[in-house]
N, C-alpha and C. Protein backbone atom coordinates (compact mmCIF):
# COMPACT_ATOMS: atom_id res chain seq x y z
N UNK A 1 0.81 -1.20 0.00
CA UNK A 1 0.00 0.00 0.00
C UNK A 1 0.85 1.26 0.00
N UNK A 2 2.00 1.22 0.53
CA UNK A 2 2.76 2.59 0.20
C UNK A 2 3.36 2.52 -0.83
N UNK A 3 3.41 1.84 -1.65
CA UNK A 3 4.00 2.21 -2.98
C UNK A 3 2.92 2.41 -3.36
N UNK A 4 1.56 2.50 -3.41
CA UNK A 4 0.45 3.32 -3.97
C UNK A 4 0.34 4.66 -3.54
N UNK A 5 0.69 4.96 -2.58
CA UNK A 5 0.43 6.42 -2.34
C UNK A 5 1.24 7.56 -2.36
N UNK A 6 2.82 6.27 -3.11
CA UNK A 6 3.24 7.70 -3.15
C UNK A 6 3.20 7.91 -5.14
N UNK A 7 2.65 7.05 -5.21
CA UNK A 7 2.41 7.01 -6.92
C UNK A 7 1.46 7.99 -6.78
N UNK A 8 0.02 7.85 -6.41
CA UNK A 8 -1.40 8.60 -6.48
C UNK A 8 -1.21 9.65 -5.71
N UNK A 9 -1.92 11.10 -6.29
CA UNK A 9 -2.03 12.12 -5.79
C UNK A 9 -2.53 12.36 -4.14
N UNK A 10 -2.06 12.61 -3.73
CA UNK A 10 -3.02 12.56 -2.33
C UNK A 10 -4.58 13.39 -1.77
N UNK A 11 -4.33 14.09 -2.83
CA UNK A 11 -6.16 14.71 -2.49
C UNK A 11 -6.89 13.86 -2.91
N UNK A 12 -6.41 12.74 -4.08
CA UNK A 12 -7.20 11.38 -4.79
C UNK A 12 -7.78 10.79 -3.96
N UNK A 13 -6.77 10.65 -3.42
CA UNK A 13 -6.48 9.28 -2.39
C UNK A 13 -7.20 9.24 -1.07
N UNK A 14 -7.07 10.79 -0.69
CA UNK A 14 -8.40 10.72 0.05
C UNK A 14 -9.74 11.20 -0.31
N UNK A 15 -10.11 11.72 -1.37
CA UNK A 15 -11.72 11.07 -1.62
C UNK A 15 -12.12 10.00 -1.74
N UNK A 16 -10.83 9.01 -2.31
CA UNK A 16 -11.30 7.64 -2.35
C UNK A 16 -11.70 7.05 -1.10
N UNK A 17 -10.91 7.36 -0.11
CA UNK A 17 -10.88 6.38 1.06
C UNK A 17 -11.83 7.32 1.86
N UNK A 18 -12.57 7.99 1.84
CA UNK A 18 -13.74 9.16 2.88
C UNK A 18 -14.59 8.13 2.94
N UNK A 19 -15.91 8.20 3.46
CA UNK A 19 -16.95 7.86 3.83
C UNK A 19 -17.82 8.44 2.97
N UNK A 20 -18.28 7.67 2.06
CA UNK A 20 -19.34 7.69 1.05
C UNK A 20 -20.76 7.33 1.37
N UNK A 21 -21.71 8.30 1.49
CA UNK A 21 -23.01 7.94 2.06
C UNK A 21 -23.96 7.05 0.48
N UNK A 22 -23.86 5.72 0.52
CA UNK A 22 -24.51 5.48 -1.03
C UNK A 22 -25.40 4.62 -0.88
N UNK A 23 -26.52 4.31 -1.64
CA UNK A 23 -27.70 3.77 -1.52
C UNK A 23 -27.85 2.20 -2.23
N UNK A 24 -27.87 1.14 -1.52
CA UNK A 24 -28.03 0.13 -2.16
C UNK A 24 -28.97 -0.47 -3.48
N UNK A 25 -28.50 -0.32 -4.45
CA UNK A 25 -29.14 -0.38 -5.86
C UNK A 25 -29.71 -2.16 -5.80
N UNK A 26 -30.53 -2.51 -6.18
CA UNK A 26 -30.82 -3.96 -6.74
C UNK A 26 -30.04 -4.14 -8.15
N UNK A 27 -29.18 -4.79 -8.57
CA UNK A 27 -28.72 -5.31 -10.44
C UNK A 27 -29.93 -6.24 -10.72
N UNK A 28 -30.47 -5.64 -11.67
CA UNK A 28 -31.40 -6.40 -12.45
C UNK A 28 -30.51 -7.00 -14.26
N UNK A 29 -30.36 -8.29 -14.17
CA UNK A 29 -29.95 -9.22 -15.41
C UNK A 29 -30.74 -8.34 -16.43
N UNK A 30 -30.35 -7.94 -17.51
CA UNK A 30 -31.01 -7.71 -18.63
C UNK A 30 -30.58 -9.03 -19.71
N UNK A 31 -31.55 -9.31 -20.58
CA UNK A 31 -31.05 -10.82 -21.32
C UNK A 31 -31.33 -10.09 -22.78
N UNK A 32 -29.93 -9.87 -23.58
CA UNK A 32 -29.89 -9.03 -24.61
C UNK A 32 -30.23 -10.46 -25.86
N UNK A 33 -30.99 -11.10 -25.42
CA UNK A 33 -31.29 -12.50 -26.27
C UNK A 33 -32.61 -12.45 -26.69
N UNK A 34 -33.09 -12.49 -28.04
CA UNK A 34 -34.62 -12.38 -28.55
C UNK A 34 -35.37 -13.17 -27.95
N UNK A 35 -36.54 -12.96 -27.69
CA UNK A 35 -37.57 -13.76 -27.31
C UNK A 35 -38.60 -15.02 -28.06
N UNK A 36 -39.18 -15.80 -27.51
CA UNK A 36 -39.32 -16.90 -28.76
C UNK A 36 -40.29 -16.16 -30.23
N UNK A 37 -40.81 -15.22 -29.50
CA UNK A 37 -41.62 -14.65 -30.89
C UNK A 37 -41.19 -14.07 -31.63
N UNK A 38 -40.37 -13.03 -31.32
CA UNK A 38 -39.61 -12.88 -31.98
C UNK A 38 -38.56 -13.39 -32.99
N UNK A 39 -37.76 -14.78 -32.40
CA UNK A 39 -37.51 -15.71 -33.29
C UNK A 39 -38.33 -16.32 -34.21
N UNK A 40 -39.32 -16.66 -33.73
CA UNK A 40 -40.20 -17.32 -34.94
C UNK A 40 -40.72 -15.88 -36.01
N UNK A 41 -40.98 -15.14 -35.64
CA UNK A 41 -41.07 -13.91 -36.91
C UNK A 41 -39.93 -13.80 -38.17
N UNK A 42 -39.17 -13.89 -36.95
CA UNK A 42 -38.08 -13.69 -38.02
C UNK A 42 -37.56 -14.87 -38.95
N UNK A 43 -37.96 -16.10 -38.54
CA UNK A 43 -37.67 -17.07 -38.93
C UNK A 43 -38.41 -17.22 -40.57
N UNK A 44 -39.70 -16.90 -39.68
CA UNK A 44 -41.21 -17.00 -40.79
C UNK A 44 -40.68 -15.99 -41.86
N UNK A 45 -40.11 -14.61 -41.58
CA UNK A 45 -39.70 -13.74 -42.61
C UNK A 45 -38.14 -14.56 -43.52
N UNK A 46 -37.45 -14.97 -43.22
CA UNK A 46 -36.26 -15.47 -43.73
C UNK A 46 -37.18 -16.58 -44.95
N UNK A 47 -37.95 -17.73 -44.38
CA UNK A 47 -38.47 -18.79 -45.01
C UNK A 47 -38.93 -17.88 -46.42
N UNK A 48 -40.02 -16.67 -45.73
CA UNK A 48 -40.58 -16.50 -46.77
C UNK A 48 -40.03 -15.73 -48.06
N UNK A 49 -38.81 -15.36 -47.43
CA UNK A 49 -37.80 -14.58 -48.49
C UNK A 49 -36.91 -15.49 -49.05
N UNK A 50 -36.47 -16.53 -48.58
CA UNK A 50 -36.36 -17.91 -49.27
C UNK A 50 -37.38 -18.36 -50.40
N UNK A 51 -38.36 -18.37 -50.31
CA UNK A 51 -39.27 -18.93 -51.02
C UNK A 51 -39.92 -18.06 -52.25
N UNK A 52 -39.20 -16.67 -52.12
CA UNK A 52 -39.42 -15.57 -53.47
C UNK A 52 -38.41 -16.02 -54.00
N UNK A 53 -37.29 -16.14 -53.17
CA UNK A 53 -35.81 -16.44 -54.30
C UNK A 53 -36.22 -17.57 -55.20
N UNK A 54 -36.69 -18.68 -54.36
CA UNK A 54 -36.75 -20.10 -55.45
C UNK A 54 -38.15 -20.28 -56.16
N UNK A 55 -38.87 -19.20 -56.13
CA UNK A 55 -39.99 -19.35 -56.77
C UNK A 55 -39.30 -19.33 -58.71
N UNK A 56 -40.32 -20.36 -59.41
CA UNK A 56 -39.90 -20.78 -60.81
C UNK A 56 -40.68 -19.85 -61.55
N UNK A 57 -39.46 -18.57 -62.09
CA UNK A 57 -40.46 -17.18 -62.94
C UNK A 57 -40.79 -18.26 -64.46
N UNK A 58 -40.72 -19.40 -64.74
CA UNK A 58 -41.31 -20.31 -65.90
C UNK A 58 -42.70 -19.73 -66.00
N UNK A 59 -43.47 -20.19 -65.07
CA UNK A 59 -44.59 -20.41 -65.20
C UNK A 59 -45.37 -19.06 -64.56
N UNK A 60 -44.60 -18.12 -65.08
CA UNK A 60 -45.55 -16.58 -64.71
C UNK A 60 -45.69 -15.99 -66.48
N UNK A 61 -47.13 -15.40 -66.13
CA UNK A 61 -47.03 -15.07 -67.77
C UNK A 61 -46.52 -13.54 -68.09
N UNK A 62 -46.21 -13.20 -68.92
CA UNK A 62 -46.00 -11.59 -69.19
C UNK A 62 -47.43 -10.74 -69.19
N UNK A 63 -46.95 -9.38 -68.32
CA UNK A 63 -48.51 -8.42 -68.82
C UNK A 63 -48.16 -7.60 -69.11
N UNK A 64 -48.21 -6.80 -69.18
CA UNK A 64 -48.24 -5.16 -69.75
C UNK A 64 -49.27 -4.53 -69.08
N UNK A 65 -48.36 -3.80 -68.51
CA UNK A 65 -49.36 -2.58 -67.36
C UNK A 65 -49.83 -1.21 -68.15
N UNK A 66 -51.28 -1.19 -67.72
CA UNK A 66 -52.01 0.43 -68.99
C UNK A 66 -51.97 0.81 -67.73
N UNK A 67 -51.14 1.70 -68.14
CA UNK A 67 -51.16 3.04 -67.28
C UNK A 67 -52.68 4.11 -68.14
N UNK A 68 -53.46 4.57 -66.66
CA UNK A 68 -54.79 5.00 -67.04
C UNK A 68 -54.39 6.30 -66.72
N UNK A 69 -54.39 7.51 -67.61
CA UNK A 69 -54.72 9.08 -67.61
C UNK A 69 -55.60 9.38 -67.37
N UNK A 70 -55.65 10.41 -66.14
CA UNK A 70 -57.30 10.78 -66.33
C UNK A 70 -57.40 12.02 -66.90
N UNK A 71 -55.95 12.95 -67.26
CA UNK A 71 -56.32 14.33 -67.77
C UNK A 71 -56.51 14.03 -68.97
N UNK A 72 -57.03 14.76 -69.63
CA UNK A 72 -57.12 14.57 -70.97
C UNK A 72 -55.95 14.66 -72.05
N UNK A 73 -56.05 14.12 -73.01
CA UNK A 73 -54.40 14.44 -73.56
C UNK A 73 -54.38 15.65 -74.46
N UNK A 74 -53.45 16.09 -75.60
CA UNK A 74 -53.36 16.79 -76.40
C UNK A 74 -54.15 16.98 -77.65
N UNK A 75 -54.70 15.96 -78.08
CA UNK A 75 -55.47 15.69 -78.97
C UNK A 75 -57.29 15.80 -78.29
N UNK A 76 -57.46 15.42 -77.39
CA UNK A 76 -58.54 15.56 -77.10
C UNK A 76 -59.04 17.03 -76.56
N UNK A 77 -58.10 18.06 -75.85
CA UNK A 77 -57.86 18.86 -76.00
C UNK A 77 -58.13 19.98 -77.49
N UNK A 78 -57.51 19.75 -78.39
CA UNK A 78 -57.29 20.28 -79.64
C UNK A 78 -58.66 20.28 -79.97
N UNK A 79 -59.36 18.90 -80.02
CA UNK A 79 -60.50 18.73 -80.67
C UNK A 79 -61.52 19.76 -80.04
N UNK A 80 -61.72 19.81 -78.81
CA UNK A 80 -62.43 20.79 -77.87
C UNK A 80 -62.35 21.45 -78.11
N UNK A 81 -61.37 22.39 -78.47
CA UNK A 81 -61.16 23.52 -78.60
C UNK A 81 -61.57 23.91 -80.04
N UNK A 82 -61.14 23.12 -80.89
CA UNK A 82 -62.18 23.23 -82.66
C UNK A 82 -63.45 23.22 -82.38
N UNK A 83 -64.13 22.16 -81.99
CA UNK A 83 -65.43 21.94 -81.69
C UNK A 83 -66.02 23.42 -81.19
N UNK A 84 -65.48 23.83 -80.56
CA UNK A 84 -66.08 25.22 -79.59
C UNK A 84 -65.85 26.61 -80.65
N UNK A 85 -64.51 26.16 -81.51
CA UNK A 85 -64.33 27.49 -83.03
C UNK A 85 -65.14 27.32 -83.42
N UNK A 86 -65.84 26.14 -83.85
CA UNK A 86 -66.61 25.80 -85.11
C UNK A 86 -68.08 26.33 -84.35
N UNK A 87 -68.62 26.27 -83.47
CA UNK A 87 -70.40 26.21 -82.91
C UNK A 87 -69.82 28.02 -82.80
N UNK A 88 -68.91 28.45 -82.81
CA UNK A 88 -68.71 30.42 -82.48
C UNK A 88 -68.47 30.69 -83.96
N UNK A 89 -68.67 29.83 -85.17
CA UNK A 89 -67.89 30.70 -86.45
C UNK A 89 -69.17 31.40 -86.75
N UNK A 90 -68.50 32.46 -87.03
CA UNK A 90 -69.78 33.59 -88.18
C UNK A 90 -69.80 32.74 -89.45
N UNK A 91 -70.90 32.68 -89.51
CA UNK A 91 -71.30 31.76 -91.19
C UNK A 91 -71.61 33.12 -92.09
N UNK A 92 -71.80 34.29 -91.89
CA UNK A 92 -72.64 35.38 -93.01
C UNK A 92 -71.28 35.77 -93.76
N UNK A 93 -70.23 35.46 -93.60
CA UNK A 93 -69.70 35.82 -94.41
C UNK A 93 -69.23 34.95 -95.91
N UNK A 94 -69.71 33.63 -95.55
CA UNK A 94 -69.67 32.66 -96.69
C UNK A 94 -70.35 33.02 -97.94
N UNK A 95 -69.76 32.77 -99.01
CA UNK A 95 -70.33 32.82 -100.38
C UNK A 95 -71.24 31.32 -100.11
N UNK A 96 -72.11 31.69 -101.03
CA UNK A 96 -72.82 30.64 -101.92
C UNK A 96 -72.71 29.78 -102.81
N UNK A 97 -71.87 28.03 -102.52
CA UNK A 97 -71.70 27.02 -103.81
C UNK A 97 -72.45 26.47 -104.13
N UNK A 98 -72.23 25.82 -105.37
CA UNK A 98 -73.29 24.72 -105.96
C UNK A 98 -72.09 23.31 -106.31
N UNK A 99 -72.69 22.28 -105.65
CA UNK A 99 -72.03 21.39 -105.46
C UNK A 99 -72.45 21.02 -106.57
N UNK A 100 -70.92 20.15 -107.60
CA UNK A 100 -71.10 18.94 -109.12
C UNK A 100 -70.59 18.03 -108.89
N UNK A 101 -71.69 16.62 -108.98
CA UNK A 101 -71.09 15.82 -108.63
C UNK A 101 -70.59 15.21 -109.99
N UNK A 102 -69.18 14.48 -110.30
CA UNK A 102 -68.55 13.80 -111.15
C UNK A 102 -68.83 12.45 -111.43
N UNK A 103 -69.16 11.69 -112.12
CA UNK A 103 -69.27 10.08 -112.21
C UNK A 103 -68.06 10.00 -113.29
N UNK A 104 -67.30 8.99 -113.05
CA UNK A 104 -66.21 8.90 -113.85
C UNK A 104 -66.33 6.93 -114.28
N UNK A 105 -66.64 7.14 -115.47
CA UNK A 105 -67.81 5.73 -116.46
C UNK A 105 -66.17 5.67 -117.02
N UNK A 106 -65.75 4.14 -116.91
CA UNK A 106 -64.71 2.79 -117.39
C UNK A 106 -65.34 3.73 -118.72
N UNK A 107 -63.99 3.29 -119.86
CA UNK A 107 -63.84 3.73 -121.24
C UNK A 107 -63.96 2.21 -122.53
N UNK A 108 -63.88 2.11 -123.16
CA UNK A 108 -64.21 1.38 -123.90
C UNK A 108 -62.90 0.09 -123.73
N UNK A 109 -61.87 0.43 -123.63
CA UNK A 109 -60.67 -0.28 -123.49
C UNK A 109 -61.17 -1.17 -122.50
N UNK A 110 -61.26 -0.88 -121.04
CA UNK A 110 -61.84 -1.17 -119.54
C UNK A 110 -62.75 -2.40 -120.16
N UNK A 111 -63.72 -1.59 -121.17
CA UNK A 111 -64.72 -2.90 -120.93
C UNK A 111 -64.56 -4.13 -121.77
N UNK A 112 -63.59 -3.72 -122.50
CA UNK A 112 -63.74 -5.02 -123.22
C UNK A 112 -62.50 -5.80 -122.74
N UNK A 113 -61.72 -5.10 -122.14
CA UNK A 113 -60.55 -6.13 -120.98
C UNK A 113 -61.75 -7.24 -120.31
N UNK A 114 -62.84 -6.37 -119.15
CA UNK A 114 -63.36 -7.22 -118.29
C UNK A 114 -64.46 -8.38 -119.05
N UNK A 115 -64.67 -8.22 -120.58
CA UNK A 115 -65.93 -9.13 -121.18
C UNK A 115 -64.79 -10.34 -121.46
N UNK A 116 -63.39 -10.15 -121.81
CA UNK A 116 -62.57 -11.15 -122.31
C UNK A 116 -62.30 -11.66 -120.85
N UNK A 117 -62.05 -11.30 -120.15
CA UNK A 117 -61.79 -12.22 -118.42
C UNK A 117 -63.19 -12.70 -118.06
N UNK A 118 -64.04 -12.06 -118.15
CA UNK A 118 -65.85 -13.05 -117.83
C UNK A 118 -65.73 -14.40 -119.11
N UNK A 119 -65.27 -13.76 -119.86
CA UNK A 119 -65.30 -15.59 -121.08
C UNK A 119 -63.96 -16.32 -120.66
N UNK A 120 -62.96 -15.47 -120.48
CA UNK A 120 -62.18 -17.06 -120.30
C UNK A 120 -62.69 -17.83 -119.22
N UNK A 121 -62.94 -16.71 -118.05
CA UNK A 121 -63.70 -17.49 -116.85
C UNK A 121 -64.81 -18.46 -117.17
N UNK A 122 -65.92 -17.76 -117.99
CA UNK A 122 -66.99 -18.82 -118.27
C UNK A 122 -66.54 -20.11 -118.79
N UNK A 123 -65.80 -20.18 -119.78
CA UNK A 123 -65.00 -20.73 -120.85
C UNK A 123 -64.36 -21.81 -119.84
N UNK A 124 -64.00 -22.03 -118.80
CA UNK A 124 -62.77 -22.35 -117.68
C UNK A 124 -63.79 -23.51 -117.19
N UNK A 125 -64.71 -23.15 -116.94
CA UNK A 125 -66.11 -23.81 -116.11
C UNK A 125 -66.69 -24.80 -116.92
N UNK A 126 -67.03 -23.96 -118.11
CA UNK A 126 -68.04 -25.48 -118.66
C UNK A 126 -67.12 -25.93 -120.01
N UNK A 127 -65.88 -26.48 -119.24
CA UNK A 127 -65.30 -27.17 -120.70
C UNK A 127 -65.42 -28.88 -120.29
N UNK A 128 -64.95 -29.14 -121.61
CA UNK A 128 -66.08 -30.04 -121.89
C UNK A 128 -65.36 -31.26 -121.48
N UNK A 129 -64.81 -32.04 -120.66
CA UNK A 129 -63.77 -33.09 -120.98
C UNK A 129 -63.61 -34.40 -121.67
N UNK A 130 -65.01 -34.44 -122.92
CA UNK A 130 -65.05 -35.61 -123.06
C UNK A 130 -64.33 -35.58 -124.69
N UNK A 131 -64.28 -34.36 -125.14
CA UNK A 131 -62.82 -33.89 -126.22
C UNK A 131 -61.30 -34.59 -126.24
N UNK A 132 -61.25 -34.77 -125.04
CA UNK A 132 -59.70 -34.44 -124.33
C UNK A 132 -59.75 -36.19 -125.23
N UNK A 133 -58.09 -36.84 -125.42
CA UNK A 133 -57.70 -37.94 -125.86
C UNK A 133 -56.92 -38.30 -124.56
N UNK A 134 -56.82 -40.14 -124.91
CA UNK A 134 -56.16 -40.31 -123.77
C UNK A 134 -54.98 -40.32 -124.39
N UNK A 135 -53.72 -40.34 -123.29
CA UNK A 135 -52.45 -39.92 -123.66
C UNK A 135 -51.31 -40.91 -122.49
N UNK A 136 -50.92 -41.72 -123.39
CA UNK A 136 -50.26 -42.75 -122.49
C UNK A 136 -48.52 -42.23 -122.20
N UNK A 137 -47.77 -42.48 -121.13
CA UNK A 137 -47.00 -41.48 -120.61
C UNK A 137 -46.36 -43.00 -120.64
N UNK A 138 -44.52 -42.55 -121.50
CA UNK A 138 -43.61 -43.54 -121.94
C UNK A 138 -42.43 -42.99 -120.85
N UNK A 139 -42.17 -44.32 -119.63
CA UNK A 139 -41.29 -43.56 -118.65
C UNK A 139 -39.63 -44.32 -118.95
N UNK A 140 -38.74 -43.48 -119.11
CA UNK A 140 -37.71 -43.91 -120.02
C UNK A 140 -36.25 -43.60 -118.96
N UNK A 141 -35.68 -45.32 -118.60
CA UNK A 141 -35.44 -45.47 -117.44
C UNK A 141 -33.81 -44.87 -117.94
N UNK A 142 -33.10 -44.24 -117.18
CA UNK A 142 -31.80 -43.85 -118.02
C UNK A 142 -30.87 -44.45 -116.90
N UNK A 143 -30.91 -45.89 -116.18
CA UNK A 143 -29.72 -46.51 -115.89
C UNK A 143 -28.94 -47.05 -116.39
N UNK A 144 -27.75 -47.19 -116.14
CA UNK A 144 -26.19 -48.09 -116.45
C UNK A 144 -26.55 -49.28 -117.10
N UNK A 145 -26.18 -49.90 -118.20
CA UNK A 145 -26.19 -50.99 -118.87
C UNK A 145 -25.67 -51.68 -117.49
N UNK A 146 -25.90 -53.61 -117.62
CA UNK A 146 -25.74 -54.35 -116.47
C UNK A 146 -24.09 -54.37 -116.87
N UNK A 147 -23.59 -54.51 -117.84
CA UNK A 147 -22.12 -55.17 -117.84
C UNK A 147 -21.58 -53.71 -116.65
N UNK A 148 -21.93 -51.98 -117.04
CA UNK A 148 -21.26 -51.07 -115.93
C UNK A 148 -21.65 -51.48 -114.35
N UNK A 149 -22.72 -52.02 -114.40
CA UNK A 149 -23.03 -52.45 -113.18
C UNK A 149 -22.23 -53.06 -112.44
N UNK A 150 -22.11 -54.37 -113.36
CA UNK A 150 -20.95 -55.47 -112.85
C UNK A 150 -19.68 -54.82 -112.52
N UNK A 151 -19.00 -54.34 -113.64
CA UNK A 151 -17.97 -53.87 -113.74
C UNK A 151 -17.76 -52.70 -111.77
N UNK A 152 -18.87 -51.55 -111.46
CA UNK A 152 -18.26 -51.46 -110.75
C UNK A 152 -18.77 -52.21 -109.60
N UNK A 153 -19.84 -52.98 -109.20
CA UNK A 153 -19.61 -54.24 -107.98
C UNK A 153 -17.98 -54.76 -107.88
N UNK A 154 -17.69 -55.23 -108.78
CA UNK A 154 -16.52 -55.62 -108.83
C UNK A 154 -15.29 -54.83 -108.10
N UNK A 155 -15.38 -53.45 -108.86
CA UNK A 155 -14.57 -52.41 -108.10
C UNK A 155 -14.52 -52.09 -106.85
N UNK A 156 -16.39 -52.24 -106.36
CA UNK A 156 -16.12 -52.14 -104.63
C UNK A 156 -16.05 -53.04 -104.09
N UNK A 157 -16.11 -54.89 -104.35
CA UNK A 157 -15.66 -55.63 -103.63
C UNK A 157 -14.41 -55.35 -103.65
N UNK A 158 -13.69 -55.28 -104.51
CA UNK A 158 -12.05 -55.48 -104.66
C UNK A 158 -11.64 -54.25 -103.16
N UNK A 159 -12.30 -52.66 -103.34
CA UNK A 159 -12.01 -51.41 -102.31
C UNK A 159 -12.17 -52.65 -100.72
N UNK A 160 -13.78 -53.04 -100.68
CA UNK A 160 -13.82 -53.55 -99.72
C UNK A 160 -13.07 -54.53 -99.09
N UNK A 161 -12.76 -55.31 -100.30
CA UNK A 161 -11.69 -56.77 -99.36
C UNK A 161 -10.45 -55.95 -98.97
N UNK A 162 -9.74 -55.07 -99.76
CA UNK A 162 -8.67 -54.13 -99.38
C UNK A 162 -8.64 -53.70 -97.88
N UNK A 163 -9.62 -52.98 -97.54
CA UNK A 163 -10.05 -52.23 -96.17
C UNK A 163 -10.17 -53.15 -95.32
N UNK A 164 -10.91 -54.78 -95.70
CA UNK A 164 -10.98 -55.60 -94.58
C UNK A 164 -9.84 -56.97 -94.41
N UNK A 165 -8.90 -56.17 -95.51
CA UNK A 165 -7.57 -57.23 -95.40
C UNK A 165 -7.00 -57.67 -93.63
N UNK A 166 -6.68 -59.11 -93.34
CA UNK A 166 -6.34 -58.82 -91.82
C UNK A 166 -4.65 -58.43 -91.74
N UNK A 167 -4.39 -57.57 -91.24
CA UNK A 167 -2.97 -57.00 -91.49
C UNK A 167 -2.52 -57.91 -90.06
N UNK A 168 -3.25 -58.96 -89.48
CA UNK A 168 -2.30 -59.55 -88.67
C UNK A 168 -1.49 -60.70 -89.19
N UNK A 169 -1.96 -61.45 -90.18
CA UNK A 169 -1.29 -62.55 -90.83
C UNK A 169 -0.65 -62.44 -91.40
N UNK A 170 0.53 -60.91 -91.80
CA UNK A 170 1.47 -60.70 -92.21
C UNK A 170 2.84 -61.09 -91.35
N UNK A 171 4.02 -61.53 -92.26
CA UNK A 171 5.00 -62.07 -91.59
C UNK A 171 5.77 -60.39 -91.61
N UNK A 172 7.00 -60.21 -90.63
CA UNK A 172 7.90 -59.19 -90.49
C UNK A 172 8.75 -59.76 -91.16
N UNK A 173 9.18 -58.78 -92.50
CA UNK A 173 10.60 -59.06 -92.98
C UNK A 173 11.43 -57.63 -92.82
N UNK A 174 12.69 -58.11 -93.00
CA UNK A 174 13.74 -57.19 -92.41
C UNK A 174 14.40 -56.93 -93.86
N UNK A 175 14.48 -55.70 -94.52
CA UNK A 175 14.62 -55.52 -95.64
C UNK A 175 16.41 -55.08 -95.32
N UNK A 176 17.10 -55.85 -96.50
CA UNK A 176 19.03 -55.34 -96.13
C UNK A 176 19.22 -54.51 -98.05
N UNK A 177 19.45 -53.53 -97.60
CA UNK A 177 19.87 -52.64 -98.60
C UNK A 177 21.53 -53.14 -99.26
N UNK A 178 21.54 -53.19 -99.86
CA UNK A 178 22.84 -53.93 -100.73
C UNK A 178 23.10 -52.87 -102.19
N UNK A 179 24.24 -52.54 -101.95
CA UNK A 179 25.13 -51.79 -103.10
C UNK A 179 26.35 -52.44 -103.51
N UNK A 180 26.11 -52.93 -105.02
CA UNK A 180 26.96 -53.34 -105.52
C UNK A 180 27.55 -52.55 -106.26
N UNK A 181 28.77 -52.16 -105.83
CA UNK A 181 30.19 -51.20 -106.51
C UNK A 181 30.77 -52.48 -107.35
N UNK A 182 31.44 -51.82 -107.84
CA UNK A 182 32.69 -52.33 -109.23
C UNK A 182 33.71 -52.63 -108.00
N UNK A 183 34.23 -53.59 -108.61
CA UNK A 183 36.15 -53.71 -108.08
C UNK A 183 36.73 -52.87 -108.63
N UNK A 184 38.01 -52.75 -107.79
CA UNK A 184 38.91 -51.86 -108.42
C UNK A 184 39.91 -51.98 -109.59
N UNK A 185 39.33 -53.80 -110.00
CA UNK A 185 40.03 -54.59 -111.24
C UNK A 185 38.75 -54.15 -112.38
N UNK A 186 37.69 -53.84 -111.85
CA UNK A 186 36.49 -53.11 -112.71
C UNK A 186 36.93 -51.90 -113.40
N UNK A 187 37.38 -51.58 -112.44
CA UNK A 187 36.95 -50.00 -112.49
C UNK A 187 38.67 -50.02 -113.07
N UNK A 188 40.06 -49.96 -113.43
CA UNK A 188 40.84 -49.71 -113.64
C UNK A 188 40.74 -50.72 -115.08
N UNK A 189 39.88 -51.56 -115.38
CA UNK A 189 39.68 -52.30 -116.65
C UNK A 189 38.90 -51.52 -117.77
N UNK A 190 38.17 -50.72 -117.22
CA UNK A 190 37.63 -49.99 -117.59
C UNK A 190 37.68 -48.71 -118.35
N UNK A 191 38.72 -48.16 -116.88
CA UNK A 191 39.44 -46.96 -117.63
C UNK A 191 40.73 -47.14 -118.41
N UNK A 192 41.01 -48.66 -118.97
CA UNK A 192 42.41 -49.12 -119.34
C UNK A 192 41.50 -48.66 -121.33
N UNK A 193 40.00 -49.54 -121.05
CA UNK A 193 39.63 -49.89 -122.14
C UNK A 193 38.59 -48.31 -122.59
N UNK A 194 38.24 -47.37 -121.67
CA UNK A 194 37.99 -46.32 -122.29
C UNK A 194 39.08 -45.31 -122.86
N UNK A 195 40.35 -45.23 -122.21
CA UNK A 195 41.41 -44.51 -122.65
C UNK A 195 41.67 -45.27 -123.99
């Protein structure tokens, strides 16, 4: 204890150690731990946010949302506003027309295009089929004489036995390369009898 006091200030040292008049408090546990309802809420919320994630967007259909205006738009507007020029126009200042009406009558060309398309049409309908001849149809076969036939069967057995030759019943031979040179009784007989 005296190496504490001479470390600590001494006016410290004695407020610490005075006589403190203090009132006995009760500690009440606080339990910073959720309660069961709370767990299960939250539980129920996790599941159900689980169950948006794995929901299958397959089987949702597409819509298209109408957005509903209730002001009126620009056009409907416009029209109102004509509608209301037109019931305020002064009419006394209009002249007086006389309406002609035009009929514009197909020309001679026109009609005799459409009398030649009414006859071929008619013409199309009641023909007659007992005119018609019969007509026998000669079908003219343009294959390979048999001897090309043969000839290439032949060719692809021969390809085929080739391909299905058994390359195991071959024997290994050992091939010896051999060069036969001249002697030098050759070769100096030679140049005795070309000189």
């Amino acid at each position: 204890m005296a190496t504490t006091e001479q470390k600590v200030d001494p006016s410290i040292l004695g407020a610490i150690k005075a006589d403190h008049k203090l009132k006995h408090v009760d500690t009440s546990e606080k339990n910073p731990l959720p309660s069961m309802e709370v767990l299960a809420e939250e539980k129920k919320r996790e599941t159900h946010l689980q169950d948006i994630n794995k929901f299958p967007r397959t089987g949702l259909k597409r819509t298209i949302s109408q957005e509903k205006n209730v002001l009126p738009d620009v056009q409907t507007l416009a029209q109102e506003k004509t509608m209301h020029n037109i019931s305020q126009f002064d009419k006394s200042g209009l002249k007086k027309a006389e309406t002609v009406e035009k009929k514009v009558l197909p020309n001679s060309e026109d009609i005799g295009q459409e009398k030649k398309e009414t006859e071929l049409r008619k013409s199309i309908g009641e023909f007659s089929k007992d005119n018609l001849k019969h007509a026998t149809t000669n079908e003219k076969n343009t294959l390979p004489p048999k001897d090309a036939i043969d000839e290439e069967k032949k060719q692809k057995e021969f390809e085929n036995s080739i391909q299905r030759f058994p390359k195991g019943s071959l024997k290994k031979t050992d091939c010896k390369e051999k060069t036969c040179l001249p002697s030098k009784e050759d070769i100096e007989a030679e140049k005795s009898g070309a000189a």
